[in-house]
PDB file of N, CA and C in Angstrom:
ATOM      1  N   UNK A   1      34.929  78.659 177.784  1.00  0.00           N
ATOM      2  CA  UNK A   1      34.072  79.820 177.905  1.00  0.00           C
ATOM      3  C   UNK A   1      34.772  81.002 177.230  1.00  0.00           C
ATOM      4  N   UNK A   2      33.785  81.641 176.338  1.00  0.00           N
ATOM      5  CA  UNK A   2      34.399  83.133 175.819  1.00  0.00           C
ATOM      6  C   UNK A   2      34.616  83.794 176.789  1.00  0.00           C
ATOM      7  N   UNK A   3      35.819  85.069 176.690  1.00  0.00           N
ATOM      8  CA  UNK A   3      35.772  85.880 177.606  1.00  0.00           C
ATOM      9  C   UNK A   3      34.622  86.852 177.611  1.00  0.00           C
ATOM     10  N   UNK A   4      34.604  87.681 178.618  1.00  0.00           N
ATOM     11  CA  UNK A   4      33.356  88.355 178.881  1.00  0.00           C
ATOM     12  C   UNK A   4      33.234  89.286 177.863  1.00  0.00           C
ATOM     13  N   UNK A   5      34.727  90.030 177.526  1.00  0.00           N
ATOM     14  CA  UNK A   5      34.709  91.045 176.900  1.00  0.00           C
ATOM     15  C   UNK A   5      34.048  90.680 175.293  1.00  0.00           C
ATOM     16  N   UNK A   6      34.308  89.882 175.215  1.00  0.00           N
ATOM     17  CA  UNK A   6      33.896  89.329 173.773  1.00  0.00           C
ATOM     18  C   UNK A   6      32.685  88.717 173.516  1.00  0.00           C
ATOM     19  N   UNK A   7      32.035  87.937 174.477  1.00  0.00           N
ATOM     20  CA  UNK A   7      30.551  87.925 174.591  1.00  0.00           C
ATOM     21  C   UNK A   7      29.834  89.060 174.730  1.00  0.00           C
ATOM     22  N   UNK A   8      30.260  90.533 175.582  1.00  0.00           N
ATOM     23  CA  UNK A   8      29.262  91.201 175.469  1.00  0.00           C
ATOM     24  C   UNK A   8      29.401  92.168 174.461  1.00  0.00           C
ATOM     25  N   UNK A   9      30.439  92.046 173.125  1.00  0.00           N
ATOM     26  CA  UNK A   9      30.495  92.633 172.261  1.00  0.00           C
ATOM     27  C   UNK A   9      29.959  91.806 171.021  1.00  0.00           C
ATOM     28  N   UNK A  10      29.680  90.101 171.320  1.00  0.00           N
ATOM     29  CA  UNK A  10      28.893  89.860 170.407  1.00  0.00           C
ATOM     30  C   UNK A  10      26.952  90.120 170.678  1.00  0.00           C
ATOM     31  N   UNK A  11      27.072  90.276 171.831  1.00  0.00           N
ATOM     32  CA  UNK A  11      25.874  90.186 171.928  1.00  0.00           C
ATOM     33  C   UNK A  11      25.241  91.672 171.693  1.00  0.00           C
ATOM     34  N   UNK A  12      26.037  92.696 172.081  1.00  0.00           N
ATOM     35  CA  UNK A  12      25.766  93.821 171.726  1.00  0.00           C
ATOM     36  C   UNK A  12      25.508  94.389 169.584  1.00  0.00           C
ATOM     37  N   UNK A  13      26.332  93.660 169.751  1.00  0.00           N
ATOM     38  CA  UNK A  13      26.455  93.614 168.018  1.00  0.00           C
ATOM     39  C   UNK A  13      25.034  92.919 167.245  1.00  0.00           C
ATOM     40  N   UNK A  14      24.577  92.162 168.427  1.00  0.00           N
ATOM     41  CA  UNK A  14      22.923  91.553 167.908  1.00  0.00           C
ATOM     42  C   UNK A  14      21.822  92.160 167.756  1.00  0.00           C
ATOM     43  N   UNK A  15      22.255  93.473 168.689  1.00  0.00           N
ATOM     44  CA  UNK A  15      21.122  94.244 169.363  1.00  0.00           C
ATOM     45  C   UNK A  15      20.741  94.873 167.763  1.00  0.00           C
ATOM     46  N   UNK A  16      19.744  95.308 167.738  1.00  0.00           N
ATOM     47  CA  UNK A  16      19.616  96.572 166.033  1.00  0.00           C
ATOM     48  C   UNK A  16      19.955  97.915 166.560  1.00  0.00           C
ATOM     49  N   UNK A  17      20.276  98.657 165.756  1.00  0.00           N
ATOM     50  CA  UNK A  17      20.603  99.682 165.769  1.00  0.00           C
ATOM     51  C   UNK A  17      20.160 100.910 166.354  1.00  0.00           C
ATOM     52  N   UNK A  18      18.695 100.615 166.770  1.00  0.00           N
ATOM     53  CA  UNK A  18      18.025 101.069 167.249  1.00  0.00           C
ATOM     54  C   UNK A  18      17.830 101.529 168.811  1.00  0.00           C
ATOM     55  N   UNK A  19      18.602 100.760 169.425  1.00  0.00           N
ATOM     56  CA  UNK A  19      18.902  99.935 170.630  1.00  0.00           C
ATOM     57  C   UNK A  19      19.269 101.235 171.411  1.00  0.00           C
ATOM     58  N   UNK A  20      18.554 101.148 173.017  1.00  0.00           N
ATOM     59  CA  UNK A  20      18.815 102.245 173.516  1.00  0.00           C
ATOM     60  C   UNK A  20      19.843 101.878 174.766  1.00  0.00           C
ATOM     61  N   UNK A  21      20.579 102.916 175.652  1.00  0.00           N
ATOM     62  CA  UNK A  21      21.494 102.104 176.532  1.00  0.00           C
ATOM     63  C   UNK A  21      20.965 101.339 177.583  1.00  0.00           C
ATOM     64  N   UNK A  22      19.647 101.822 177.906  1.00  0.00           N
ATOM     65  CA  UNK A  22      18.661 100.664 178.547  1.00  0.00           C
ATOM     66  C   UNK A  22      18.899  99.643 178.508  1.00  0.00           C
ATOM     67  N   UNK A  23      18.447  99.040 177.297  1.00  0.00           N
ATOM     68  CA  UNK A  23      18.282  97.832 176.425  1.00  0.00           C
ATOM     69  C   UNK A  23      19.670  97.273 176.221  1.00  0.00           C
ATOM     70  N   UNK A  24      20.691  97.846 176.210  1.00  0.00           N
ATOM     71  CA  UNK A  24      22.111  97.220 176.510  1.00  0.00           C
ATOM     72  C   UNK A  24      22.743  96.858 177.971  1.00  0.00           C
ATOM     73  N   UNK A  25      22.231  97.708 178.607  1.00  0.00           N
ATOM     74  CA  UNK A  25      22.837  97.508 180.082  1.00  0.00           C
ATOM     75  C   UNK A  25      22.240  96.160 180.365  1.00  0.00           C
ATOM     76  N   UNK A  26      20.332  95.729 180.220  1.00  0.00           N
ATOM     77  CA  UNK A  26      19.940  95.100 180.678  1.00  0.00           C
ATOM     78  C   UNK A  26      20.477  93.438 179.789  1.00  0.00           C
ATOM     79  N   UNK A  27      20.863  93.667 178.692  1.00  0.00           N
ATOM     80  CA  UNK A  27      21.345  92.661 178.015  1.00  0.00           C
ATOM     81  C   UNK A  27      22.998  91.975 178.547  1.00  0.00           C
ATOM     82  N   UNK A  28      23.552  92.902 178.840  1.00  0.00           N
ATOM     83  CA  UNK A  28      25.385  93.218 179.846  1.00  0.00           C
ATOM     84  C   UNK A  28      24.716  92.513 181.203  1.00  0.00           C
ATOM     85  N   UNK A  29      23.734  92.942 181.833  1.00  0.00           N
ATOM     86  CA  UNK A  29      23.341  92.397 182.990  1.00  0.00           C
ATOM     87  C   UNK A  29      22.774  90.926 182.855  1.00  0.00           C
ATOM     88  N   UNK A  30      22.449  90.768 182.116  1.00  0.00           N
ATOM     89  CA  UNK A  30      21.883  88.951 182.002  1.00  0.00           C
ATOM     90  C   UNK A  30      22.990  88.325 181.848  1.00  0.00           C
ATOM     91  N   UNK A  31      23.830  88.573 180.638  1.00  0.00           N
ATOM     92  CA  UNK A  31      24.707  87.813 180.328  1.00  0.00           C
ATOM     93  C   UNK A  31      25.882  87.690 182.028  1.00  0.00           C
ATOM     94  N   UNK A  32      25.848  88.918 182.564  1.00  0.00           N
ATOM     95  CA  UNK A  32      27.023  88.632 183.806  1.00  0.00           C
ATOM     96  C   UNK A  32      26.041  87.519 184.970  1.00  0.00           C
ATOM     97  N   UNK A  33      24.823  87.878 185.347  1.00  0.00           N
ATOM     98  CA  UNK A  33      23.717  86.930 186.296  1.00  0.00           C
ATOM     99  C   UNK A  33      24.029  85.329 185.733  1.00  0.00           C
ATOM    100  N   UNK A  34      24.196  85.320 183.735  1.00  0.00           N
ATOM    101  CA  UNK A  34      24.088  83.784 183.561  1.00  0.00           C
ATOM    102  C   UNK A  34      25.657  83.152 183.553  1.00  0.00           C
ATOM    103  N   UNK A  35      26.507  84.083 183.566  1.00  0.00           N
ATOM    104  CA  UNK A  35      28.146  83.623 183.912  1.00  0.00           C
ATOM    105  C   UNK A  35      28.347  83.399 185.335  1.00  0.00           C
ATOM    106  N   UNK A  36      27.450  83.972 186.028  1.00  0.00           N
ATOM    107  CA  UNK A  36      27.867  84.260 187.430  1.00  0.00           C
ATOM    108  C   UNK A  36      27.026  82.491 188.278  1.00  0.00           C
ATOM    109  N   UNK A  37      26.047  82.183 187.194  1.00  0.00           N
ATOM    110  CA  UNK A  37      25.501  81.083 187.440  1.00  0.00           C
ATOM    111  C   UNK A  37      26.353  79.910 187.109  1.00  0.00           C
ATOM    112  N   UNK A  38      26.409  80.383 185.935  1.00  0.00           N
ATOM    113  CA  UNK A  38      27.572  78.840 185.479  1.00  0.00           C
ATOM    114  C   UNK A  38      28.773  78.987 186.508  1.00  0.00           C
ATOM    115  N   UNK A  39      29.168  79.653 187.448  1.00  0.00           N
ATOM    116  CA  UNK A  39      30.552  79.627 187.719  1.00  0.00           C
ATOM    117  C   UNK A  39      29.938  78.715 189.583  1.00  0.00           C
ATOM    118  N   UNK A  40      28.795  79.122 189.887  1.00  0.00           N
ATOM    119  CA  UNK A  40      28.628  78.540 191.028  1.00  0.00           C
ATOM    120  C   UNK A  40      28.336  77.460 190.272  1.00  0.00           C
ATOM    121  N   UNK A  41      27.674  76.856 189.417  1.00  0.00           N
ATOM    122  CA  UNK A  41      27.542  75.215 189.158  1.00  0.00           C
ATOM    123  C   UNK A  41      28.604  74.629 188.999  1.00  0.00           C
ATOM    124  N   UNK A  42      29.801  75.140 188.434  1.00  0.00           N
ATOM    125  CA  UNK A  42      31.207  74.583 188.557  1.00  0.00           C
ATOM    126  C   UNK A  42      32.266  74.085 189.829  1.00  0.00           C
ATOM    127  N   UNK A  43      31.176  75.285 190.217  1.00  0.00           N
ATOM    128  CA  UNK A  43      31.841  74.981 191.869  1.00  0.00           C
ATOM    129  C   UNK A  43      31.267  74.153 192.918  1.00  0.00           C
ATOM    130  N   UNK A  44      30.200  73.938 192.404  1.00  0.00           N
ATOM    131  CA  UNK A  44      29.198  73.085 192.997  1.00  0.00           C
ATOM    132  C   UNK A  44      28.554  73.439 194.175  1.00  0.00           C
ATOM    133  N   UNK A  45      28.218  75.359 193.456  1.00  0.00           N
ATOM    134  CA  UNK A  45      27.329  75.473 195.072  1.00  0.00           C
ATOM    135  C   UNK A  45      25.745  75.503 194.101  1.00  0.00           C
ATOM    136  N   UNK A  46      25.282  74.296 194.669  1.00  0.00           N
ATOM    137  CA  UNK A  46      23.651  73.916 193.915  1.00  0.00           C
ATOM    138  C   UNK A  46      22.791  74.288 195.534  1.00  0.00           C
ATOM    139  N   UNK A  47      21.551  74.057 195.264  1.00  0.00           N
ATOM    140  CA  UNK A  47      20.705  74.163 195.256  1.00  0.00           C
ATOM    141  C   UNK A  47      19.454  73.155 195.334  1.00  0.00           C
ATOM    142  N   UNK A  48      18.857  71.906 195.786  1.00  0.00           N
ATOM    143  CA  UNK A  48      18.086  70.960 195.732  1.00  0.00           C
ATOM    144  C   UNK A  48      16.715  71.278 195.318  1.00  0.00           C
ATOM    145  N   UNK A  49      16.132  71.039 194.377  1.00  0.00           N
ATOM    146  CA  UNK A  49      14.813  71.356 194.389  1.00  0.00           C
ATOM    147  C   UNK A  49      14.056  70.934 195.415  1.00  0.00           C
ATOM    148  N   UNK A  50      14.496  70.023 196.294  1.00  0.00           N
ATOM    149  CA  UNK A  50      13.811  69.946 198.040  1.00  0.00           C
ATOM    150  C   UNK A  50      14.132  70.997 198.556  1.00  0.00           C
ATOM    151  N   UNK A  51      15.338  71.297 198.972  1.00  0.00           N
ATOM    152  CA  UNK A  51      15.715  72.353 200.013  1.00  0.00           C
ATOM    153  C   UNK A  51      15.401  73.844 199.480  1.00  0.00           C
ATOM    154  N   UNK A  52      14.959  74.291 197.991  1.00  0.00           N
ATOM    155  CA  UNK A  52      14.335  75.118 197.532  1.00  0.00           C
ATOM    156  C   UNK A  52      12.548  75.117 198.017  1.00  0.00           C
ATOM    157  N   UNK A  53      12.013  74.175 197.417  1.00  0.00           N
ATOM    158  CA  UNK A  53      10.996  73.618 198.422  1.00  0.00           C
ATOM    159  C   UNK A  53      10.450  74.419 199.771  1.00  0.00           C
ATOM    160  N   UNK A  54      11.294  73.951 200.619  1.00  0.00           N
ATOM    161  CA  UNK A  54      11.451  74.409 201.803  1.00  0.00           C
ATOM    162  C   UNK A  54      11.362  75.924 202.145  1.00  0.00           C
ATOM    163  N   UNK A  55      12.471  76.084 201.354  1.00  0.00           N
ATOM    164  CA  UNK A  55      12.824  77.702 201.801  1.00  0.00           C
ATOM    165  C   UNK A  55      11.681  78.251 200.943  1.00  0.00           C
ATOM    166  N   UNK A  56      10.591  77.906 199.869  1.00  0.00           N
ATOM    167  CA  UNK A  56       9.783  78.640 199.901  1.00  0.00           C
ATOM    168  C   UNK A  56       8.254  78.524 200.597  1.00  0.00           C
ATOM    169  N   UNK A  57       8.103  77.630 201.158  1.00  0.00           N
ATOM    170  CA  UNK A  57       7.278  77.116 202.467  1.00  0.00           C
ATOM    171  C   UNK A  57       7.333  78.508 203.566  1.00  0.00           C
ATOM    172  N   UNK A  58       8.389  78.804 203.604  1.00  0.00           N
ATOM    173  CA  UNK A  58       9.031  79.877 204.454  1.00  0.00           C
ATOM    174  C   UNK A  58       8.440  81.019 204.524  1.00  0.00           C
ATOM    175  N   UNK A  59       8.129  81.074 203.364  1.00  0.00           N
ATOM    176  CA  UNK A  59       7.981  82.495 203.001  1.00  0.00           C
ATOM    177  C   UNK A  59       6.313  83.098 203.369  1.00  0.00           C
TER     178      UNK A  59
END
């Protein structure tokens, strides 16, 4: 895995020029939600699409 610092300077670098800090924060914010995902699948805290299921029965 790239470090963070360097993913969100490539990804920022994608943005056009145009790009407002909005539009960067919310791009900084996905990328940390989809690291923060891969790091619980590593760890193996999942999720069952049954026991998801469920908990939205719940609702």
């Amino acid at each position: 895995m790239i470090p963070a610092k360097q993913e969100a300077l490539e990804s920022i670098r994608k943005l056009p020029d145009d790009a407002d800090m909005e539009e960067i924060m919310y791009r900084l914010y996905v990328i940390d939600k989809i690291r923060k995902g891969q790091d619980a699948v590593n760890q193996g805290q999942l999720t069952t699409s049954e026991a998801l299921m469920r908990e939205i029965e719940k609702w």
